[in-house]
PDB file of N, CA and C in Angstrom:
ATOM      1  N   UNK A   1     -36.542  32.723 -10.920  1.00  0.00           N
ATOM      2  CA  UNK A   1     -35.237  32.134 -10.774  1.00  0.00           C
ATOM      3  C   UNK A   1     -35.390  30.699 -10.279  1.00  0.00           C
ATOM      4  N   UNK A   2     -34.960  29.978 -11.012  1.00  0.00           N
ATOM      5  CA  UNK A   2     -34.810  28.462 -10.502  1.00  0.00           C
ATOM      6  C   UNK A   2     -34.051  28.284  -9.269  1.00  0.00           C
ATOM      7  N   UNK A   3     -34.439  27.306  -8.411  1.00  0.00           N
ATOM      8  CA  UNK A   3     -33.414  26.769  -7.311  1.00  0.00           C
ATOM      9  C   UNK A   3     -32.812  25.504  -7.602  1.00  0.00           C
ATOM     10  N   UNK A   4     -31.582  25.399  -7.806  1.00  0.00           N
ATOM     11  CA  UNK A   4     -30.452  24.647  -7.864  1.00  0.00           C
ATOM     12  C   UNK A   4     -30.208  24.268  -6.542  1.00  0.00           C
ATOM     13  N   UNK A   5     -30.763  24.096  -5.525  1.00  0.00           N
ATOM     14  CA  UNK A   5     -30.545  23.603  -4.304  1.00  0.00           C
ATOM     15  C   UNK A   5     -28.711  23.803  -4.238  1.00  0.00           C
ATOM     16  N   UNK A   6     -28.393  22.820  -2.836  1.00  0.00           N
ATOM     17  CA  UNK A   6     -26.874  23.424  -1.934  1.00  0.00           C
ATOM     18  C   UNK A   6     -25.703  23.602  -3.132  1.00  0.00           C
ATOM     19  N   UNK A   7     -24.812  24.324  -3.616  1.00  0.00           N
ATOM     20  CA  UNK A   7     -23.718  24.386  -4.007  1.00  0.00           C
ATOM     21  C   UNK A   7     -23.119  23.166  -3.919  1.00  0.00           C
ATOM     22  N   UNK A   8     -22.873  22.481  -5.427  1.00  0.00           N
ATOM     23  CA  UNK A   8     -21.708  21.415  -5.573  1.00  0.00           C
ATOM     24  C   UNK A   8     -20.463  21.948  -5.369  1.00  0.00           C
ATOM     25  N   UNK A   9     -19.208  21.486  -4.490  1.00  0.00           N
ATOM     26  CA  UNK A   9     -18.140  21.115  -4.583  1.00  0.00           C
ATOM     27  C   UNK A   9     -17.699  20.497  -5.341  1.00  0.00           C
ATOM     28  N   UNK A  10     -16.589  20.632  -6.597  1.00  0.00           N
ATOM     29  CA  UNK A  10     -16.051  19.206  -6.980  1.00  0.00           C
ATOM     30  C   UNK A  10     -15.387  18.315  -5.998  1.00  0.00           C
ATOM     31  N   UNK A  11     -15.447  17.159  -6.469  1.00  0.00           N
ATOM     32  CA  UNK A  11     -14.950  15.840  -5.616  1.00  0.00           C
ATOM     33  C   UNK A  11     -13.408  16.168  -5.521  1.00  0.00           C
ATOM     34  N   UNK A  12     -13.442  15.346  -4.162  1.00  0.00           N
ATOM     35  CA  UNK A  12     -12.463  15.496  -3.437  1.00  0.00           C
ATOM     36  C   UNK A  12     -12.089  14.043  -3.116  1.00  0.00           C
ATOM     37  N   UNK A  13     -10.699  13.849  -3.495  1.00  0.00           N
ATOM     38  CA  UNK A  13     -10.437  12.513  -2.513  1.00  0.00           C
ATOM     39  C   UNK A  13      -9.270  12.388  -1.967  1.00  0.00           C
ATOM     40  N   UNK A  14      -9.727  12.511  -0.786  1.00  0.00           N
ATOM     41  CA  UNK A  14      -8.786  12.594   0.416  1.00  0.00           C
ATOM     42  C   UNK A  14      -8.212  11.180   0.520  1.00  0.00           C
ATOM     43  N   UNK A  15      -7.162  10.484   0.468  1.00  0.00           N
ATOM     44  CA  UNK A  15      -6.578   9.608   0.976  1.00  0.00           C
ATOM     45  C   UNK A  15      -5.127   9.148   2.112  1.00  0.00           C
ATOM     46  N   UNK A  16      -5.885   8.565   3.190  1.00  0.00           N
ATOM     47  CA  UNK A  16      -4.591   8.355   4.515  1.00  0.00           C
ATOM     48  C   UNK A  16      -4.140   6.980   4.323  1.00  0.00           C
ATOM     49  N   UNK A  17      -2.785   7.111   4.989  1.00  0.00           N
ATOM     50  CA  UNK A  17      -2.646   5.366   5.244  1.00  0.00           C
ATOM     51  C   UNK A  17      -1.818   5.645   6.454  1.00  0.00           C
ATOM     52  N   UNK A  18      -1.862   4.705   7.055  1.00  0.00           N
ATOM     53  CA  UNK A  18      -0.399   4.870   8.180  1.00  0.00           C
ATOM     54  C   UNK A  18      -0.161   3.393   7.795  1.00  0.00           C
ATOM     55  N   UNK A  19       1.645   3.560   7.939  1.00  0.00           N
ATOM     56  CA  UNK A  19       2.274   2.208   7.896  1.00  0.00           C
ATOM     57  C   UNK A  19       3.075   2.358   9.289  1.00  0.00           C
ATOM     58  N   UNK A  20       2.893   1.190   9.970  1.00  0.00           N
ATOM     59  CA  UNK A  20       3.531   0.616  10.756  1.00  0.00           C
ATOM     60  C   UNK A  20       4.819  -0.389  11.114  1.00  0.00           C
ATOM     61  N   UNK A  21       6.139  -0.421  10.750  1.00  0.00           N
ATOM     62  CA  UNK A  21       6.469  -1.592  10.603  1.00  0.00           C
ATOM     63  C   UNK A  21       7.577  -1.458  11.844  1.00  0.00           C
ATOM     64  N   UNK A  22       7.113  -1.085  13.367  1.00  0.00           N
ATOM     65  CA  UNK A  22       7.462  -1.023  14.508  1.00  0.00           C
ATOM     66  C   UNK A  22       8.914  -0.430  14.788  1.00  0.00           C
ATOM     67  N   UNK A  23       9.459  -0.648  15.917  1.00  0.00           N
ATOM     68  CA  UNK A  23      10.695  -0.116  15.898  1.00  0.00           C
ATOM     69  C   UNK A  23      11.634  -1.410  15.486  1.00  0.00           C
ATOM     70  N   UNK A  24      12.830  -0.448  15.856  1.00  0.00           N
ATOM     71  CA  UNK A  24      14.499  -1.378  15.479  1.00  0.00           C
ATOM     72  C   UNK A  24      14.327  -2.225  13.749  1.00  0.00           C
ATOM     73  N   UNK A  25      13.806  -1.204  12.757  1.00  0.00           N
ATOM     74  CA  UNK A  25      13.980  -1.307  11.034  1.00  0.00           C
ATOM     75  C   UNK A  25      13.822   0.146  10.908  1.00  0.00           C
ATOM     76  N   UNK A  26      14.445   0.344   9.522  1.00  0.00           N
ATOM     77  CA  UNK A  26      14.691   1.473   8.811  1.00  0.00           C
ATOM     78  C   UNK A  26      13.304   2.028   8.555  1.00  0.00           C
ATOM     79  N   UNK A  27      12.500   1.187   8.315  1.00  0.00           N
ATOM     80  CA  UNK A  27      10.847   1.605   7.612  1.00  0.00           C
ATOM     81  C   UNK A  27      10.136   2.594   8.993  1.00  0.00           C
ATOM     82  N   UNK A  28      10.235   1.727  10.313  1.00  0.00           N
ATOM     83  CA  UNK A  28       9.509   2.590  11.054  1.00  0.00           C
ATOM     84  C   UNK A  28       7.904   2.624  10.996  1.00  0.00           C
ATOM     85  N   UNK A  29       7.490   4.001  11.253  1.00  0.00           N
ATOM     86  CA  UNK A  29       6.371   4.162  11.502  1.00  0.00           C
ATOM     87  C   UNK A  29       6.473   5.947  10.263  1.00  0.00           C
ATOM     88  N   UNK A  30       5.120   5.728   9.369  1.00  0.00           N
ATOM     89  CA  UNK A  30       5.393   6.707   7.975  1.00  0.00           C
ATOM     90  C   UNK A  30       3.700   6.567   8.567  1.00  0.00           C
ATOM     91  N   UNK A  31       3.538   8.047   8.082  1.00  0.00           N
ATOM     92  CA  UNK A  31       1.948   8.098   7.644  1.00  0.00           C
ATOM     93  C   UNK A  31       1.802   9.452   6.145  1.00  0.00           C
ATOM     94  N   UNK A  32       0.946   8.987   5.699  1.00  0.00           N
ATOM     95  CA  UNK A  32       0.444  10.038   5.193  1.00  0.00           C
ATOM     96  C   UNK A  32      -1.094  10.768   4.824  1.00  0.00           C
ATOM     97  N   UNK A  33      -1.195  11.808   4.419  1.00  0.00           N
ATOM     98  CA  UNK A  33      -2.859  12.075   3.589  1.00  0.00           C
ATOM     99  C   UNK A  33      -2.179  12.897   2.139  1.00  0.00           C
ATOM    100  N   UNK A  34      -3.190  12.903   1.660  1.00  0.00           N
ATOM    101  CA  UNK A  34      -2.940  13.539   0.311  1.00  0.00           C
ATOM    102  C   UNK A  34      -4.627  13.823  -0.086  1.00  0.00           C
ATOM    103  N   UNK A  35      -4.303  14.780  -1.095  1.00  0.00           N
ATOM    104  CA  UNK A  35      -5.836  14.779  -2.017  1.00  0.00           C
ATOM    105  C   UNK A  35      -5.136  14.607  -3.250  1.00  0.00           C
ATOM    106  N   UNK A  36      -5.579  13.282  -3.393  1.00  0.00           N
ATOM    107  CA  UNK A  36      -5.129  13.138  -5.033  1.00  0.00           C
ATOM    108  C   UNK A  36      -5.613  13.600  -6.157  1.00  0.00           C
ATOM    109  N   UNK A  37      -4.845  13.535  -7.055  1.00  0.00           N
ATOM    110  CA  UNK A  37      -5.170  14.852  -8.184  1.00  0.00           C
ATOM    111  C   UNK A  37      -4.350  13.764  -9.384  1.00  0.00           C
ATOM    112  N   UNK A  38      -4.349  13.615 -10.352  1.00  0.00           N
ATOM    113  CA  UNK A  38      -3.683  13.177 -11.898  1.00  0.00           C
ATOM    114  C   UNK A  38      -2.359  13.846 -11.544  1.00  0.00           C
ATOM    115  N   UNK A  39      -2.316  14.936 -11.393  1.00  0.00           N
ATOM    116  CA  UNK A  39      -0.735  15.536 -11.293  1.00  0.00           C
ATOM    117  C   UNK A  39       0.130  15.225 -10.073  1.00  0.00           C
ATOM    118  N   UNK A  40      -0.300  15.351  -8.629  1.00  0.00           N
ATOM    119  CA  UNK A  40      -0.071  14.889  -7.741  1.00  0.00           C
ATOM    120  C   UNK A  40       0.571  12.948  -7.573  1.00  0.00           C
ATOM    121  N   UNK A  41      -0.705  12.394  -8.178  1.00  0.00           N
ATOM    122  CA  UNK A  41      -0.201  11.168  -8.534  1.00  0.00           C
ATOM    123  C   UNK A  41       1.564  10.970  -9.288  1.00  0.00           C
ATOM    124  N   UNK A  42       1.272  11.756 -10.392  1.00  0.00           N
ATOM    125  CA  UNK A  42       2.246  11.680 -11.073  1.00  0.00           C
ATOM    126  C   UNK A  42       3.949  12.182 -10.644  1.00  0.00           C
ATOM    127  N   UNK A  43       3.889  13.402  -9.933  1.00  0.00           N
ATOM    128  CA  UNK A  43       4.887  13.619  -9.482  1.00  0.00           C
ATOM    129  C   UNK A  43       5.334  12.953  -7.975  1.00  0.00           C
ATOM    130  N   UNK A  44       4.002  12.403  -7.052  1.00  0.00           N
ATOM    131  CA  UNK A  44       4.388  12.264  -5.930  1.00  0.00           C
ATOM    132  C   UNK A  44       4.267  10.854  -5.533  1.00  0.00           C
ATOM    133  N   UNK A  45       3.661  10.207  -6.132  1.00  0.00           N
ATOM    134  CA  UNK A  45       3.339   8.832  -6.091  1.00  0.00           C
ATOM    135  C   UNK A  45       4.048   7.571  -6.563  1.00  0.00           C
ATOM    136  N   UNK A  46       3.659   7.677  -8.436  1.00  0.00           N
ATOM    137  CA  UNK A  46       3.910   7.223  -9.157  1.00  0.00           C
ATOM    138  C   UNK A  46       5.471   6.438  -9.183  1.00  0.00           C
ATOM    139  N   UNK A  47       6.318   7.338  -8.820  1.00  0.00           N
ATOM    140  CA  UNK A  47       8.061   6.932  -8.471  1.00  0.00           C
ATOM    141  C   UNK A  47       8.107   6.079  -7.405  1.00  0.00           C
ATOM    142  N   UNK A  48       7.100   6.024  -6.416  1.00  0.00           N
ATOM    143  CA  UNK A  48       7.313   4.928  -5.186  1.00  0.00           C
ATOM    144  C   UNK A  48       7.516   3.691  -5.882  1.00  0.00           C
ATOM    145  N   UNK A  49       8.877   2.462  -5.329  1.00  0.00           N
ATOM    146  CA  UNK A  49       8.895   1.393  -5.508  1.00  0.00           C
ATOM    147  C   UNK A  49       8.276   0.427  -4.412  1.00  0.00           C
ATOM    148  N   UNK A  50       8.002  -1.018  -4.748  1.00  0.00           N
ATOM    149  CA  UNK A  50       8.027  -1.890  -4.363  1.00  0.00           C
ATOM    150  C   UNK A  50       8.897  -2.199  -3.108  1.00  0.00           C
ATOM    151  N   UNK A  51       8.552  -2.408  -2.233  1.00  0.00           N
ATOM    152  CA  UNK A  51       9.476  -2.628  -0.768  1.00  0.00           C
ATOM    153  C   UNK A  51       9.584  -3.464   0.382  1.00  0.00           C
ATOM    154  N   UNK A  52      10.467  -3.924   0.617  1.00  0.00           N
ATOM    155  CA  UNK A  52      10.550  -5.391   1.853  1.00  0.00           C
ATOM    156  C   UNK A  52      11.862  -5.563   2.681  1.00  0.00           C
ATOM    157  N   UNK A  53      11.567  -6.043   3.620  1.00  0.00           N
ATOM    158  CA  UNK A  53      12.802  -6.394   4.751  1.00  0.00           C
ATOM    159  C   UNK A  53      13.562  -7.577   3.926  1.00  0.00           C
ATOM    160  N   UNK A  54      14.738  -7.599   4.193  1.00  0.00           N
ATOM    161  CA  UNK A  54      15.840  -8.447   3.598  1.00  0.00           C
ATOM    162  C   UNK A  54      15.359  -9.714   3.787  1.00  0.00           C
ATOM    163  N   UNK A  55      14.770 -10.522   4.797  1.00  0.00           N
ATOM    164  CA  UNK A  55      14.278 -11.423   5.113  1.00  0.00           C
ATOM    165  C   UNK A  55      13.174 -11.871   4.312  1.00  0.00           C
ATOM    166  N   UNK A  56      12.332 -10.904   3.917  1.00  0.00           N
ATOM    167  CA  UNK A  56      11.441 -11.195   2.941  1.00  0.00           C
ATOM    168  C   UNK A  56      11.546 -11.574   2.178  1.00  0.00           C
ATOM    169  N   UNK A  57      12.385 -11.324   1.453  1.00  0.00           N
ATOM    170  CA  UNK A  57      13.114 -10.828  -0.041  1.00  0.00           C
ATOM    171  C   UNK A  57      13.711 -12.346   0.096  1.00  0.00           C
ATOM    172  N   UNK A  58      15.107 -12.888   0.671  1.00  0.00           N
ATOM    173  CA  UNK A  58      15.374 -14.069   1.023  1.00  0.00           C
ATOM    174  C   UNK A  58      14.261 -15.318   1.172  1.00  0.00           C
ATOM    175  N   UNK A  59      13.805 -15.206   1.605  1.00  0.00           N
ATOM    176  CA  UNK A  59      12.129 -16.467   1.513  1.00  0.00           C
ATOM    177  C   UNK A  59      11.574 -16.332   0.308  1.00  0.00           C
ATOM    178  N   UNK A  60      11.372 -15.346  -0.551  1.00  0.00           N
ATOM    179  CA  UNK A  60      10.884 -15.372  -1.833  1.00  0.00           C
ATOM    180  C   UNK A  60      11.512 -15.937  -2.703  1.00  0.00           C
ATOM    181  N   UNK A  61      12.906 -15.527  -2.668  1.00  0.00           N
ATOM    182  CA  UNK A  61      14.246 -16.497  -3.461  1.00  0.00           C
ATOM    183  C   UNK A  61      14.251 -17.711  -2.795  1.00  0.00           C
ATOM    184  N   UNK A  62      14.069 -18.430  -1.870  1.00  0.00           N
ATOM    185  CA  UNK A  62      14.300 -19.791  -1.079  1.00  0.00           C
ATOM    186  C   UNK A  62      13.139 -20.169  -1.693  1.00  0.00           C
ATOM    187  N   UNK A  63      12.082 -20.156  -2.491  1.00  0.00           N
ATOM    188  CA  UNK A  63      10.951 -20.203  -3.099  1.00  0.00           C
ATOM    189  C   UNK A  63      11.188 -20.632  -4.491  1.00  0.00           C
ATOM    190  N   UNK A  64      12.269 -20.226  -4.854  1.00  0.00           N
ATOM    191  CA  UNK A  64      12.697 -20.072  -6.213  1.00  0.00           C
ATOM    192  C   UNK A  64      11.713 -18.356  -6.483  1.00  0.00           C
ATOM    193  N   UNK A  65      11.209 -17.787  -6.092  1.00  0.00           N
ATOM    194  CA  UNK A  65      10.678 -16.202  -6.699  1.00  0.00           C
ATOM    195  C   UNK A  65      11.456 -15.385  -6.627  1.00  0.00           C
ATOM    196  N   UNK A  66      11.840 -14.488  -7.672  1.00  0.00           N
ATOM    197  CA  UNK A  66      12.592 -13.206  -7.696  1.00  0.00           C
ATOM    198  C   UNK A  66      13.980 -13.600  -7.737  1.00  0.00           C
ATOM    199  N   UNK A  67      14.467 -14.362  -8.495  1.00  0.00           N
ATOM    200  CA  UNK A  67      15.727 -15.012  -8.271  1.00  0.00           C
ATOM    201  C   UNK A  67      16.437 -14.390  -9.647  1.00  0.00           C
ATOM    202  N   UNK A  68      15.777 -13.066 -10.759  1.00  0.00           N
ATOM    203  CA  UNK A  68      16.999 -12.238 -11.441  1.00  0.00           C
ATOM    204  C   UNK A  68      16.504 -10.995 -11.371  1.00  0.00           C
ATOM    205  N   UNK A  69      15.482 -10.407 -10.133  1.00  0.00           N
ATOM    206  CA  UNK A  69      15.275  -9.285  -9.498  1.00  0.00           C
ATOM    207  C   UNK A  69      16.594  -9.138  -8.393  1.00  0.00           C
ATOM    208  N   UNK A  70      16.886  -7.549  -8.890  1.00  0.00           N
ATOM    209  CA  UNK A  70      18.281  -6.979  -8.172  1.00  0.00           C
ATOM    210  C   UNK A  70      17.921  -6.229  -7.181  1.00  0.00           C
ATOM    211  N   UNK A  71      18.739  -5.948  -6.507  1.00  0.00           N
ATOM    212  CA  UNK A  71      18.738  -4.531  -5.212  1.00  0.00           C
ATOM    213  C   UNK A  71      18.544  -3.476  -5.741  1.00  0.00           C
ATOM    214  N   UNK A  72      18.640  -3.330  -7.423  1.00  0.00           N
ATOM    215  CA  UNK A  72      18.047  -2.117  -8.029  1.00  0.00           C
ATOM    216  C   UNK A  72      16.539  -2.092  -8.528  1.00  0.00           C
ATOM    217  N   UNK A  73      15.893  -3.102  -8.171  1.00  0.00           N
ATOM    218  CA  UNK A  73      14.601  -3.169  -8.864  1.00  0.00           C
ATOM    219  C   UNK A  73      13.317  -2.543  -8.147  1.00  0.00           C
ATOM    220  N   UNK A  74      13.931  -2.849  -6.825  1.00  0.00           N
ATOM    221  CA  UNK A  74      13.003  -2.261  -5.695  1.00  0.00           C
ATOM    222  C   UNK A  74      13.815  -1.968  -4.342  1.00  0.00           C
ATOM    223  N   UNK A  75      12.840  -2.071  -3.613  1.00  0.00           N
ATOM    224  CA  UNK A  75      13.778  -1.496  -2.423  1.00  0.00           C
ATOM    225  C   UNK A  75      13.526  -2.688  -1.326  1.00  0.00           C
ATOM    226  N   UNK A  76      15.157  -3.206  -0.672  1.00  0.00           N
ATOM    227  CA  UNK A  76      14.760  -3.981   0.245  1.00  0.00           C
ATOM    228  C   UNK A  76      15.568  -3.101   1.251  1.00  0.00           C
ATOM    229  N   UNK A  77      15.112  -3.471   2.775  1.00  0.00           N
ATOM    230  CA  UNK A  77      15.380  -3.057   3.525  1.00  0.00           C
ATOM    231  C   UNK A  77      16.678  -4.049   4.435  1.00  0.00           C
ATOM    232  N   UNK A  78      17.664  -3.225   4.657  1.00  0.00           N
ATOM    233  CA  UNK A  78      18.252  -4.455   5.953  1.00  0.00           C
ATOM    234  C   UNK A  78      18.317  -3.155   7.184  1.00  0.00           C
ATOM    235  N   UNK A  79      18.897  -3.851   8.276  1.00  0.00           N
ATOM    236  CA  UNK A  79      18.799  -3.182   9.533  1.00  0.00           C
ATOM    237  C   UNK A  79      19.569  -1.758   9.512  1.00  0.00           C
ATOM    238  N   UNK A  80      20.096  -1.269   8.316  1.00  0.00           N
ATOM    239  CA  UNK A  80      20.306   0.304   8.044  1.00  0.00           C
ATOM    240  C   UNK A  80      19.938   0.931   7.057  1.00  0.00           C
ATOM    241  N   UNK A  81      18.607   0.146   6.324  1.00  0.00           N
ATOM    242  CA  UNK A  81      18.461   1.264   5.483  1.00  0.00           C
ATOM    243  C   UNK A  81      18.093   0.436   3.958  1.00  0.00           C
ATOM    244  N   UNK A  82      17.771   1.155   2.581  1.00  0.00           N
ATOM    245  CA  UNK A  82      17.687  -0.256   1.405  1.00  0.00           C
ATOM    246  C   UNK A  82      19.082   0.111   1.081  1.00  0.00           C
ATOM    247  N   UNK A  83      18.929  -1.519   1.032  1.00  0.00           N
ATOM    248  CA  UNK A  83      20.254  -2.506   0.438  1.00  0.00           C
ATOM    249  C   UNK A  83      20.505  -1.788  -0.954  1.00  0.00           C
ATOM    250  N   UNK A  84      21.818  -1.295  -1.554  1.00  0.00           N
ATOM    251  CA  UNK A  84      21.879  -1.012  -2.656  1.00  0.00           C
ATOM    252  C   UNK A  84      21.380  -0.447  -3.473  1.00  0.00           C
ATOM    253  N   UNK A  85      20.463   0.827  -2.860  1.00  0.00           N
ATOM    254  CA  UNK A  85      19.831   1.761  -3.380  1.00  0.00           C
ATOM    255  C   UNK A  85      19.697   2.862  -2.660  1.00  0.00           C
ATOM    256  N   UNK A  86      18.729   4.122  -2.877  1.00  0.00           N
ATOM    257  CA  UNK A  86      18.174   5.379  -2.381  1.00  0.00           C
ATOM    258  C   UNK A  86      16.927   5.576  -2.248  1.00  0.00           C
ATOM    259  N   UNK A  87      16.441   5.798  -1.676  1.00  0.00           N
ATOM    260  CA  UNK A  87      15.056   6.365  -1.601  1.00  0.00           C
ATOM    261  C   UNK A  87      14.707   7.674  -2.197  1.00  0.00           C
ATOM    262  N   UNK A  88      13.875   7.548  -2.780  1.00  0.00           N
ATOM    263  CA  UNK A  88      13.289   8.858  -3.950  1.00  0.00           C
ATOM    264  C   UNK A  88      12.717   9.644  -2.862  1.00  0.00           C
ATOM    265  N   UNK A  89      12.058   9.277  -1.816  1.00  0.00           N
ATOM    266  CA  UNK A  89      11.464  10.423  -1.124  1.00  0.00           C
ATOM    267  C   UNK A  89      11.677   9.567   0.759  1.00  0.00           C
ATOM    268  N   UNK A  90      11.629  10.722   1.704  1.00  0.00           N
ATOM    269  CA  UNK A  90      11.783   9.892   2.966  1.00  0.00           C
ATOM    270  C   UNK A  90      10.838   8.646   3.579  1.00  0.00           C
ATOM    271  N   UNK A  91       9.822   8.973   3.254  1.00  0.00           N
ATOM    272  CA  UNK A  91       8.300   8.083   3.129  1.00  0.00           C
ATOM    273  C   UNK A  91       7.831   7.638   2.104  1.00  0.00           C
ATOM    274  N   UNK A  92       8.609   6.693   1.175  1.00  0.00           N
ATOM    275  CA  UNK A  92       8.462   6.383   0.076  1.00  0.00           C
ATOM    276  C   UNK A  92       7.475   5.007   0.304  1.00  0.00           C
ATOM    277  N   UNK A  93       8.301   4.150   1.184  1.00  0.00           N
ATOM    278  CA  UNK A  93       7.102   3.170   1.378  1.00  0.00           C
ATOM    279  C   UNK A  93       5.788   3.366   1.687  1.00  0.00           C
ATOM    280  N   UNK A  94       4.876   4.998   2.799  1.00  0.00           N
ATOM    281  CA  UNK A  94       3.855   4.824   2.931  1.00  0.00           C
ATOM    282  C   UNK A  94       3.410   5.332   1.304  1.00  0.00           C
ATOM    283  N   UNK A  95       4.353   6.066   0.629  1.00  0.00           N
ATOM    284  CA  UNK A  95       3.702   6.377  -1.028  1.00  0.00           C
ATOM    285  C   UNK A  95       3.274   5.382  -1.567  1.00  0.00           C
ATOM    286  N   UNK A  96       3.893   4.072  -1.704  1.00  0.00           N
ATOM    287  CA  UNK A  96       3.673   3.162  -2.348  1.00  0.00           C
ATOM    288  C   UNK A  96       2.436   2.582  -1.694  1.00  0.00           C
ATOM    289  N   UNK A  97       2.251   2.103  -1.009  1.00  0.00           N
ATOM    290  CA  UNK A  97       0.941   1.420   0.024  1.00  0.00           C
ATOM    291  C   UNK A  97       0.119   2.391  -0.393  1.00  0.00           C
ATOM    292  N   UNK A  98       0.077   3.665  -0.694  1.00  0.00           N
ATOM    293  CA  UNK A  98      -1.063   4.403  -1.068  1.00  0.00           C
ATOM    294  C   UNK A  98      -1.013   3.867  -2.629  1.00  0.00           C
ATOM    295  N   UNK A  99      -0.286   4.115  -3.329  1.00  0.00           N
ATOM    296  CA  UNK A  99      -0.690   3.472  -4.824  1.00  0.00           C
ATOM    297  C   UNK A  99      -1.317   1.993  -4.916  1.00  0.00           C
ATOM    298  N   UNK A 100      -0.850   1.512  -3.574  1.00  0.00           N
ATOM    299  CA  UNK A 100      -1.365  -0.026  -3.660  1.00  0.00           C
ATOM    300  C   UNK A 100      -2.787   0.196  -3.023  1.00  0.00           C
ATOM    301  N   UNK A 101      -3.030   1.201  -2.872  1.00  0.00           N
ATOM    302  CA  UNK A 101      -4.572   1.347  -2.071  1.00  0.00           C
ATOM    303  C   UNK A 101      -5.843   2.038  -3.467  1.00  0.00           C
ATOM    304  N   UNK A 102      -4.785   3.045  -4.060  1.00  0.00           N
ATOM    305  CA  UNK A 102      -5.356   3.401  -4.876  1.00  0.00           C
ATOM    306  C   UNK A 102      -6.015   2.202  -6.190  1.00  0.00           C
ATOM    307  N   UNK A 103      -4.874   1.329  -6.402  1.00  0.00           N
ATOM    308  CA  UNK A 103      -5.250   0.043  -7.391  1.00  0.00           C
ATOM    309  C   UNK A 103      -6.325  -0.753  -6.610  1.00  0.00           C
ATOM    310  N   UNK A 104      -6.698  -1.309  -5.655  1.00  0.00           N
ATOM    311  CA  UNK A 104      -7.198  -2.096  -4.545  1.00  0.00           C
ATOM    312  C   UNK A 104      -9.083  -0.977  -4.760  1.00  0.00           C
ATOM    313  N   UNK A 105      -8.911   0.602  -4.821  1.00  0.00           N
ATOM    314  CA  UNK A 105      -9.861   1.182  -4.705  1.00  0.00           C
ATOM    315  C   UNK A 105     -10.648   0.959  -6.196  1.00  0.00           C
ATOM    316  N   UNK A 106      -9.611   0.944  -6.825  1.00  0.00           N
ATOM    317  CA  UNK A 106     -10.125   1.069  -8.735  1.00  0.00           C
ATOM    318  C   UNK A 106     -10.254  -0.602  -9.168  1.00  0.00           C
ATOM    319  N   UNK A 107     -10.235  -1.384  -8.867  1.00  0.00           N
ATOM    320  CA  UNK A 107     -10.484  -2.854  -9.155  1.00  0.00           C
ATOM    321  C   UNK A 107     -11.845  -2.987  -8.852  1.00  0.00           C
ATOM    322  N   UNK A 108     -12.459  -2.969  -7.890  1.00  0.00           N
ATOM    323  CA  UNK A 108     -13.903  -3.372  -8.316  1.00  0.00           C
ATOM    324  C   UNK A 108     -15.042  -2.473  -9.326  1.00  0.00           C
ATOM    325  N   UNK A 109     -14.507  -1.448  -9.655  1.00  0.00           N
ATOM    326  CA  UNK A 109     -14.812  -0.257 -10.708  1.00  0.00           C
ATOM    327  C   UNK A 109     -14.762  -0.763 -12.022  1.00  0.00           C
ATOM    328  N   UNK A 110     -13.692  -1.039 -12.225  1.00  0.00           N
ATOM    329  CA  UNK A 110     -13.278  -1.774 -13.594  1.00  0.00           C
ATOM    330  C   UNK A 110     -13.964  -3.091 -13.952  1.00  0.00           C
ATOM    331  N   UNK A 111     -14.483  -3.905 -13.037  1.00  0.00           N
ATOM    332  CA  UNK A 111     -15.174  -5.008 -13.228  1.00  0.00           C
ATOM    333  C   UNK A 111     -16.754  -4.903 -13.597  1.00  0.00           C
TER     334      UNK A 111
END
């Protein structure tokens, strides 16, 4: 009998983020982990938008940027909540920061 040495596991990838964006804003303090999966991505991820404090959003337009991007395109935040929209999930922003982690992980791969 041959030895195949220790038992493979398939891969696993665990991914955390914590977002911080302190008290007195809607965003708060979100964390998450996940083991991402193709399907997981797809149902739990993938729907996260783009997201910023009203102030942000305002300096980008004082820029001339984002000046025929709407309150429906993404999500901005003012001091109750996003402006003119819903949130797809309660922790949608740390979802998104994970997709932005996931692109950030797959860029030097692709090169």
């Amino acid at each position: 009998m041959l030895d195949r040495g220790p038992a493979r596991r398939p891969r696993q990838d665990v991914l955390q983020y914590d977002l911080d964006y302190g008290n007195g804003n809607p965003i708060g303090r979100q964390s998450l982990e996940i083991l991402l999966s193709p399907r997981f991505f797809h149902l739990n991820l993938a729907p996260s938008r783009t997201f910023m404090l009203e102030r942000e959003a305002a300096a980008l337009q004082d820029r001339g940027l984002g000046l025929r991007t709407t309150f429906r395109d993404l999500l901005v935040f003012d001091a109750h909540g996003p402006i003119q929209n819903e949130l797809r999930f309660p922790d949608e922003c740390v979802r998104h920061k994970i997709v932005d982690m996931i692109g950030d992980l797959a860029w030097p791969a692709a090169t």
